[in-house]
Protein backbone atom coordinates (compact mmCIF):
# COMPACT_ATOMS: atom_id res chain seq x y z
CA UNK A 1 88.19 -60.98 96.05
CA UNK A 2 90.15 -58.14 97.31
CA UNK A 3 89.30 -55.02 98.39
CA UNK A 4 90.20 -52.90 95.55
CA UNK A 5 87.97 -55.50 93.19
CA UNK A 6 85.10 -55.29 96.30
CA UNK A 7 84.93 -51.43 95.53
CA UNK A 8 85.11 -51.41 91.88
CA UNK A 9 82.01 -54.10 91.80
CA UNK A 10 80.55 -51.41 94.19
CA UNK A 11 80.75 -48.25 91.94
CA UNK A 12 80.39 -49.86 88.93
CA UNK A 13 77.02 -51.39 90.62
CA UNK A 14 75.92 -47.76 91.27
CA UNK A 15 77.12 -46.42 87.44
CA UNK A 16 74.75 -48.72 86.18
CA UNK A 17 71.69 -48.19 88.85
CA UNK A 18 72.65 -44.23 87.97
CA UNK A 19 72.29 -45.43 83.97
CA UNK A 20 69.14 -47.31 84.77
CA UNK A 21 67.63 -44.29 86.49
CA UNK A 22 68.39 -41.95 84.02
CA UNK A 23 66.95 -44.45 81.15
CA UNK A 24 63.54 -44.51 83.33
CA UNK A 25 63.47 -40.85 83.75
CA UNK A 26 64.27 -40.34 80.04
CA UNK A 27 61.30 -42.78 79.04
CA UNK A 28 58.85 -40.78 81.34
CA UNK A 29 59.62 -37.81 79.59
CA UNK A 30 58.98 -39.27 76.30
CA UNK A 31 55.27 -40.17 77.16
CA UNK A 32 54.75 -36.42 78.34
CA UNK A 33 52.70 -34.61 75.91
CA UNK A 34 54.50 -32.54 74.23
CA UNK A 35 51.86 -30.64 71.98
CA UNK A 36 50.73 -27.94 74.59
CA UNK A 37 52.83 -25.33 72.89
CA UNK A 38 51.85 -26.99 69.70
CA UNK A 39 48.36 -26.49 70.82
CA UNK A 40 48.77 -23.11 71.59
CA UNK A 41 50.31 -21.92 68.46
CA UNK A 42 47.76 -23.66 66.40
CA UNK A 43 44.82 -21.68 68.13
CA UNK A 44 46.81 -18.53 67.79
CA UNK A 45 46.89 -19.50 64.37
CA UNK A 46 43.07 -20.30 63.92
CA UNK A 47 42.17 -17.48 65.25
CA UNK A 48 44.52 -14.80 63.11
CA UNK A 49 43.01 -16.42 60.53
CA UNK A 50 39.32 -16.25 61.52
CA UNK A 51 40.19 -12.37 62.19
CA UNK A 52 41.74 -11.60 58.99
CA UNK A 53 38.78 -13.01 57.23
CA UNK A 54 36.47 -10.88 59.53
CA UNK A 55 38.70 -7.86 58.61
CA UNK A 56 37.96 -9.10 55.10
CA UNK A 57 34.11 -9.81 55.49
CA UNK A 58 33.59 -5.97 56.92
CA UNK A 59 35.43 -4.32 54.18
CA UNK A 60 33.18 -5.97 51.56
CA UNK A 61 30.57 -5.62 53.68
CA UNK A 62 31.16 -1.74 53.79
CA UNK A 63 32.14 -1.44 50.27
CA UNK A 64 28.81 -2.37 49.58
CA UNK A 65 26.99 -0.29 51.82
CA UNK A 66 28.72 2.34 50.26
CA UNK A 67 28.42 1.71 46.77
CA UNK A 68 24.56 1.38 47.62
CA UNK A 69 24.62 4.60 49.06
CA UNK A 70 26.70 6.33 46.22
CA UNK A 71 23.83 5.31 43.64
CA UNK A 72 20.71 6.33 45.97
């Protein structure tokens, strides 16, 4: 085995250990939980909607209060 082959074995050792790295570091991030914006965005969401049917509730709820008012 000559040198050139020596350091061709060498960096094509440390390609792969780079690949291999990469491939581990690429599988942690998969297992990360990704849902925290997700998570977010779906609370936002729950509560515009619980405030738009508050909004809602207190307009009926005035309407009525002043339709009572209108016939007394």
């Amino acid at each position: 085995m000559g040198p050139r082959m020596y350091l061709y074995e060498k960096a094509l050792e440390a390609h792969y250990q780079d690949l291999r790295r990469e491939m581990a570091e690429s599988r942690l991030l998969a297992h990360l939980p990704r849902h925290r914006w997700s998570m977010s965005r779906h609370a936002a969401g729950k509560l515009g909607t619980l405030l738009l049917k508050l909004g809602t509730w207190l307009k009926q709820f005035e309407q009525s209060h002043t339709a009572i008012d209108d016939h007394v």
